[in-house]
Protein backbone atom coordinates (compact mmCIF):
# COMPACT_ATOMS: atom_id res chain seq x y z
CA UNK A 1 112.66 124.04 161.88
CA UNK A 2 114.76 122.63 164.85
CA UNK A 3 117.04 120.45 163.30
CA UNK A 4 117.17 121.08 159.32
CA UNK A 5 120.70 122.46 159.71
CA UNK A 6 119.69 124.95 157.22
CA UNK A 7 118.72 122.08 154.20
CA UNK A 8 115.13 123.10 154.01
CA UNK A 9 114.09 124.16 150.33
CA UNK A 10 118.03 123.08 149.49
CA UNK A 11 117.85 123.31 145.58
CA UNK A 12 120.54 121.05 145.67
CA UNK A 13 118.57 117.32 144.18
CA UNK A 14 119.17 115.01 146.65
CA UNK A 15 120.88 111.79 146.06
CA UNK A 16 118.16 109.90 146.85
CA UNK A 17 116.47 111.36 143.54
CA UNK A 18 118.55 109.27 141.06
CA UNK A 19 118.55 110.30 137.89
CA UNK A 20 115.17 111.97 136.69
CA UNK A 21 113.72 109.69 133.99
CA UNK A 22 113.86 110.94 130.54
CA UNK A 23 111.15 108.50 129.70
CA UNK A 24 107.35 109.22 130.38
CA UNK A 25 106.06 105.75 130.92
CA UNK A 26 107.91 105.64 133.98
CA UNK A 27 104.87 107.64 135.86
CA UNK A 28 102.10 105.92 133.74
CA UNK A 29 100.79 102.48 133.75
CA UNK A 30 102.10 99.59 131.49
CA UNK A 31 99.06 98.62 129.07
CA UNK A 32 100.86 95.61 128.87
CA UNK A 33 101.47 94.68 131.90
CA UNK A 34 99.68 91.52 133.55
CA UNK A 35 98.92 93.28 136.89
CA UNK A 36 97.34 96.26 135.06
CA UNK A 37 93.55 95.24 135.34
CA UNK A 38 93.98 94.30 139.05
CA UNK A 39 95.77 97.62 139.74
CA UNK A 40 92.66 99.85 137.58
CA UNK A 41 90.43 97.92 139.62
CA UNK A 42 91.95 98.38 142.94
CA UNK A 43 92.10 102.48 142.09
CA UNK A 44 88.95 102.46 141.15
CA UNK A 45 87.67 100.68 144.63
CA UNK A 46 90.44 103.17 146.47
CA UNK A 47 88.53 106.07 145.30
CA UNK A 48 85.40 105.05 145.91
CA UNK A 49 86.16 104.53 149.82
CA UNK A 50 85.72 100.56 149.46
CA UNK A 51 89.69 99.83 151.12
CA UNK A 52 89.16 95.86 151.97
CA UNK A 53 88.17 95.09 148.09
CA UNK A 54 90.66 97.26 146.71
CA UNK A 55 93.28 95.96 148.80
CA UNK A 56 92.24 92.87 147.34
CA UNK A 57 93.32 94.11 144.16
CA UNK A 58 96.21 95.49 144.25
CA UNK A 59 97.79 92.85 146.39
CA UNK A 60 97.09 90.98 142.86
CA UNK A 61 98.54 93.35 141.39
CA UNK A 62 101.67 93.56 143.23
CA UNK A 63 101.94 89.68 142.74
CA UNK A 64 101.53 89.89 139.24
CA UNK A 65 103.69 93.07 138.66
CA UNK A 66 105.89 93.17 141.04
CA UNK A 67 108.62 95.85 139.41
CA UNK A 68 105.10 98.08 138.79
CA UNK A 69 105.60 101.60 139.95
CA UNK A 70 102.44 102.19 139.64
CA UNK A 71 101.09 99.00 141.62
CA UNK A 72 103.59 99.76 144.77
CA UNK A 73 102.39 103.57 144.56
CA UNK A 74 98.98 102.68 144.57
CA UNK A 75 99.50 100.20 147.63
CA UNK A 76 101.25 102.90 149.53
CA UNK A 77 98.86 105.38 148.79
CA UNK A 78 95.84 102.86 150.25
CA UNK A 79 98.08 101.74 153.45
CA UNK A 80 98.01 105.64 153.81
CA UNK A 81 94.40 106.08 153.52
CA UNK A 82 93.96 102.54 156.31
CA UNK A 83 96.38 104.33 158.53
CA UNK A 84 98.67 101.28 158.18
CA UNK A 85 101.62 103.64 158.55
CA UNK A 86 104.26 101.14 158.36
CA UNK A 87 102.92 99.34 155.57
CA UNK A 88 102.42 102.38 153.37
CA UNK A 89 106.57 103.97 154.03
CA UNK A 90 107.21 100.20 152.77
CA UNK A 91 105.33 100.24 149.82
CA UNK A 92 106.61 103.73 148.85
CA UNK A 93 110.21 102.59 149.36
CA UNK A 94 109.16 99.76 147.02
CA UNK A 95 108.24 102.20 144.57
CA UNK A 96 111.16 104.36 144.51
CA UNK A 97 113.60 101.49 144.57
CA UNK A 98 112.35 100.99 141.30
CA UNK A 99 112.11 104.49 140.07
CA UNK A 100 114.02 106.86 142.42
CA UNK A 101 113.05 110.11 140.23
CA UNK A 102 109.31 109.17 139.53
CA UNK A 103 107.80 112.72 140.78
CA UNK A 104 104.08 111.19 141.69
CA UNK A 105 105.53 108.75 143.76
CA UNK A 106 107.95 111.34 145.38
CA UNK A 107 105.26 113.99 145.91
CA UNK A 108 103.17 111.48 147.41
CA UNK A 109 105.90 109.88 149.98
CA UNK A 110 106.77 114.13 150.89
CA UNK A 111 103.06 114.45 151.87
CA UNK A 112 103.16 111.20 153.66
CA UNK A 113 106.15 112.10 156.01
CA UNK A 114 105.29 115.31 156.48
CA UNK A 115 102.47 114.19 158.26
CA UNK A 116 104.82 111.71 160.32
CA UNK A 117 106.41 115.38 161.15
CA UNK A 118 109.26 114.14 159.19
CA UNK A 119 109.75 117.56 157.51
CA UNK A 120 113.29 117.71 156.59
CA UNK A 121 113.05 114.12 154.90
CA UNK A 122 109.46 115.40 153.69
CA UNK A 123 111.44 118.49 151.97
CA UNK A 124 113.92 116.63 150.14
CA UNK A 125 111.28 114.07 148.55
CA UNK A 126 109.56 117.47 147.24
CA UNK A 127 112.90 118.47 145.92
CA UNK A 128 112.77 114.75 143.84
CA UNK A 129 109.83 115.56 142.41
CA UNK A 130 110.31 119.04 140.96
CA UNK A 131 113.92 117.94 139.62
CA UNK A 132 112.14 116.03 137.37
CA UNK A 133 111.76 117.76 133.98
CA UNK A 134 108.88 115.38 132.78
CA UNK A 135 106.92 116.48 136.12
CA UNK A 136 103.74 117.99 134.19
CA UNK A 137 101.95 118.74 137.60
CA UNK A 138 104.50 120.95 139.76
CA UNK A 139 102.35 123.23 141.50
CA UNK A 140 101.39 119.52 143.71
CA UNK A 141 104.41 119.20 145.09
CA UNK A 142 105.03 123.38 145.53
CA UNK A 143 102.02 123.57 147.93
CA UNK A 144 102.40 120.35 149.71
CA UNK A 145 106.13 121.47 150.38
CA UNK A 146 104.39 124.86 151.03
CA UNK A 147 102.30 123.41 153.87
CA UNK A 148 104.88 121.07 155.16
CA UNK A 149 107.27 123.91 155.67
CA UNK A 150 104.67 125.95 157.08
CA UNK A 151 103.82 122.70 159.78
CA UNK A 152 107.54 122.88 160.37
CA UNK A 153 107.85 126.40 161.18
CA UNK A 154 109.87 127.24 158.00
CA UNK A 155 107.91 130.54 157.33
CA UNK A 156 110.59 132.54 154.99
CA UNK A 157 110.48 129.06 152.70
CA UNK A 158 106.55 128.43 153.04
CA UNK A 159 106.62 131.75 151.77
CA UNK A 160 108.72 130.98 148.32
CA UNK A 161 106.83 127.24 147.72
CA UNK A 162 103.06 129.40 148.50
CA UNK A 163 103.82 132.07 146.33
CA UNK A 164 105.07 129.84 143.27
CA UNK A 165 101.73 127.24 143.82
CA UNK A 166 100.14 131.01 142.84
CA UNK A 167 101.92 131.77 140.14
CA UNK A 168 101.82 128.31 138.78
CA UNK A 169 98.24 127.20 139.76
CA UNK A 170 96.31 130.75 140.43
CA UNK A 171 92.75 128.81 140.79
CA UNK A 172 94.21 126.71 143.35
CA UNK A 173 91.86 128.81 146.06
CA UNK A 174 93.10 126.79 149.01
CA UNK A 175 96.58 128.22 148.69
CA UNK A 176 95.19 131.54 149.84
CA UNK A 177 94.03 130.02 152.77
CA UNK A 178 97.04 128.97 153.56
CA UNK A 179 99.06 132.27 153.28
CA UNK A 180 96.67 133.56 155.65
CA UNK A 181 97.48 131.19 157.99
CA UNK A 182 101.36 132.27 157.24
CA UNK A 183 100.89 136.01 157.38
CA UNK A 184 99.02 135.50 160.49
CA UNK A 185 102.26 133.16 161.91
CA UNK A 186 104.24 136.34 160.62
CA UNK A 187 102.01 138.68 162.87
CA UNK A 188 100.97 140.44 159.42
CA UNK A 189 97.60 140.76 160.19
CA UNK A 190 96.69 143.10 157.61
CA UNK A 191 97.89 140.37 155.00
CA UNK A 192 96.54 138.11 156.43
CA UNK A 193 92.90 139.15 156.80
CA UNK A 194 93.04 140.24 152.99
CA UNK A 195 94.29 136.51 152.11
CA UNK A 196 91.45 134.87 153.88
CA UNK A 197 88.62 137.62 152.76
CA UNK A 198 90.51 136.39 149.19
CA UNK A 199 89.93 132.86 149.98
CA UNK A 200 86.51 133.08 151.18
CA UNK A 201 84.94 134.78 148.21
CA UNK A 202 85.61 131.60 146.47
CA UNK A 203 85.74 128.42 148.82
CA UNK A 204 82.72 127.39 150.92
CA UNK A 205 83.37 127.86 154.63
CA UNK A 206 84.82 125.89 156.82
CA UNK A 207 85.50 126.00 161.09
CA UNK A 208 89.91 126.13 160.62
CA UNK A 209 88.80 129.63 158.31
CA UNK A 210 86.18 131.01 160.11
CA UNK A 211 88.75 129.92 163.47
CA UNK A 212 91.24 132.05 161.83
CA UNK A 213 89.20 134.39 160.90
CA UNK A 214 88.57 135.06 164.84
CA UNK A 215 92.04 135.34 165.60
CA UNK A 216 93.24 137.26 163.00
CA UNK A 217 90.63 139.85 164.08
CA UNK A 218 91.25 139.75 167.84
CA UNK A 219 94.81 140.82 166.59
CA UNK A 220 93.58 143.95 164.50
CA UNK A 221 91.10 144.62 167.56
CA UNK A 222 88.16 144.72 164.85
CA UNK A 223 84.90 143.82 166.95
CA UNK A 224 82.47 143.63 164.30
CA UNK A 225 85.05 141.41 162.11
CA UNK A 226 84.90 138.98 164.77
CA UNK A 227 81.66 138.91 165.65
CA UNK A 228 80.87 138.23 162.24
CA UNK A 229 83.34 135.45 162.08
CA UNK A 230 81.65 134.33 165.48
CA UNK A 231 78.43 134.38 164.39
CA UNK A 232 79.42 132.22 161.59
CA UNK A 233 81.12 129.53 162.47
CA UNK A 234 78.25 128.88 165.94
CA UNK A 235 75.61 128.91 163.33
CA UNK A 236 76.89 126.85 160.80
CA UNK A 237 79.27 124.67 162.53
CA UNK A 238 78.27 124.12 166.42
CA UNK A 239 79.64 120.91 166.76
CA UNK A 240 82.71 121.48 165.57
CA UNK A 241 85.96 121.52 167.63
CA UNK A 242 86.52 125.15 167.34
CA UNK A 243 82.70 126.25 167.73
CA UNK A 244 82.81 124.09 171.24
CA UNK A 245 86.20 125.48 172.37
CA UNK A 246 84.62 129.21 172.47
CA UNK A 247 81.49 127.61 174.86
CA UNK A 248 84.29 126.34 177.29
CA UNK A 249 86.31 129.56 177.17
C-alpha cells in the first residue's frame, strides 16, 4: 500500500492499544448499569433495521451511562449503519477513550476505516484487537484485516490474515471467496478458480462470484468455464451491475 512505510501487519501493539484488559466485563454490558435497558433496547431496534427508534435509545443510554463502552460502541456502530460518518469515528473514539484495548470496539473501528480507505490506521486497530488475550472471537478481526489489506493492495499480508481466518474459523465459507479474489490479484489463476469452485459448493451465488468467476476464466482461456459463469449470473442476476456491464461491452 502507497504509504504504509512498511507498518502493515506490524506485530508490534500499537500505542494506541493501551494496556489489554485483564478483566472480561470490560467487553460486556454492566447489569447494573442505569443505561443498560435503553442500550438492549436500542440493539435490539439496530438489528432489526428500525435506526430513528433505536437512536432514540441509545442516545438515553449514552446520557445515562456515559463511561459505557458498550453504549458509545453501540452508537458508533448505528452512526455507521446511517452513514453519519463523522458521528460514528466520534462515538468510537468515545469508546476507546474509555477502554483503549477493548477488542470489539477495536475490530469494529478497523472495519470502519478501512472502508474510509484508511488502511494503515485500519491495520493497527486490528493489531488492538488481537493483542488482547481475553479476545474470544479472533478470526473477526483476522479476516476483516484480511480484506482490508487485500482493498489496500497488501497481497503478501492478505495472504497471512486469510490463511489464519482458515485455520481459525474453517466454516467461515466467505473467506474462500476472498482468496480467490487474491490468487486472482496474484495472477494464480489455477488457485484461484479452485478457491471459488471451493466457495461455491457451499455459499449461494452471488454477481461479485459469478463476476469473478468470468475473469478468472478469460485468464485460463477456458470457454465453457465462462460461459457457464455467463450463463449464470444473466439468468439469475440481470439487473445487476455486473450482468448490465457485459450488455454494454
Amino acid at each position: 500500500m502507497s504509504g504504509s512505510d512498511g507498518k502493515f501487519g506490524n506485530k508490534d501493539v500499537p500505542a494506541i492499544c493501551g494496556e489489554p484488559s485483564t478483566d472480561k466485563r470490560t467487553s460486556l454490558s454492566d447489569k447494573k448499569d442505569r443505561g443498560d435497558i435503553h442500550l438492549q433496547l436500542g440493539m435490539g431496534y439496530l438489528q432489526q433495521g428500525k435506526y430513528e427508534t433505536a437512536l432514540s435509545q441509545l442516545k438515553k443510554a449514552v446520557q445515562l451511562s456515559p463511561s459505557s463502552v458498550d453504549a458509545h460502541s453501540a452508537m458508533a456502530l448505528l452512526n455507521q449503519r446511517m452513514k453519519r460518518t463523522d458521528e460514528a469515528r466520534k462515538s468510537y473514539e468515545r469508546a476507546l477513550r474509555i477502554a483503549p484495548g477493548n477488542p470489539d470496539t477495536n475490530n469494529n473501528y478497523g472495519y470502519f476505516l478501512c472502508q474510509q480507505g484508511e488502511f494503515l490506521a485500519a491495520d493497527k486497530r486490528f493489531q488492538c484487537a488481537l493483542a488482547n488475550p481475553l479476545y474470544n472471537t479472533p478470526w473477526r478481526a483476522y479476516y476483516n484485516a484480511g480484506i482490508c489489506a487485500l482493498k489496500a493492495g497488501e497481497l503478501k499480508q492478505a495472504d497471512i490474515y486469510l490463511r489464519t481466518t482458515r485455520q481459525l474459523a474453517p466454516n467461515v465459507q466467505q473467506t474462500l471467496f476472498h482468496l480467490a479474489d487474491l490468487a486472482y490479484k496474484r495472477q494464480s489463476y489455477l488457485q484461484a478458480a479452485d478457491y471459488l469452485k471451493r466457495y461455491r459448493e457451499g455459499a449461494d451465488p452471488r454477481p461479485e462470484d459469478l463476476w469473478l468467476g468470468v475473469l478468472i476464466a478469460r485468464k485460463l482461456d477456458d470457454a465453457d468455464m465462462e460461459a457457464s459463469y455467463l450463463l449464470s449470473l444473466k439468468n439469475l442476476f440481470p439487473d445487476s451491475d455486473q450482468a448490465q456491464d457485459l450488455y454494454t461491452q
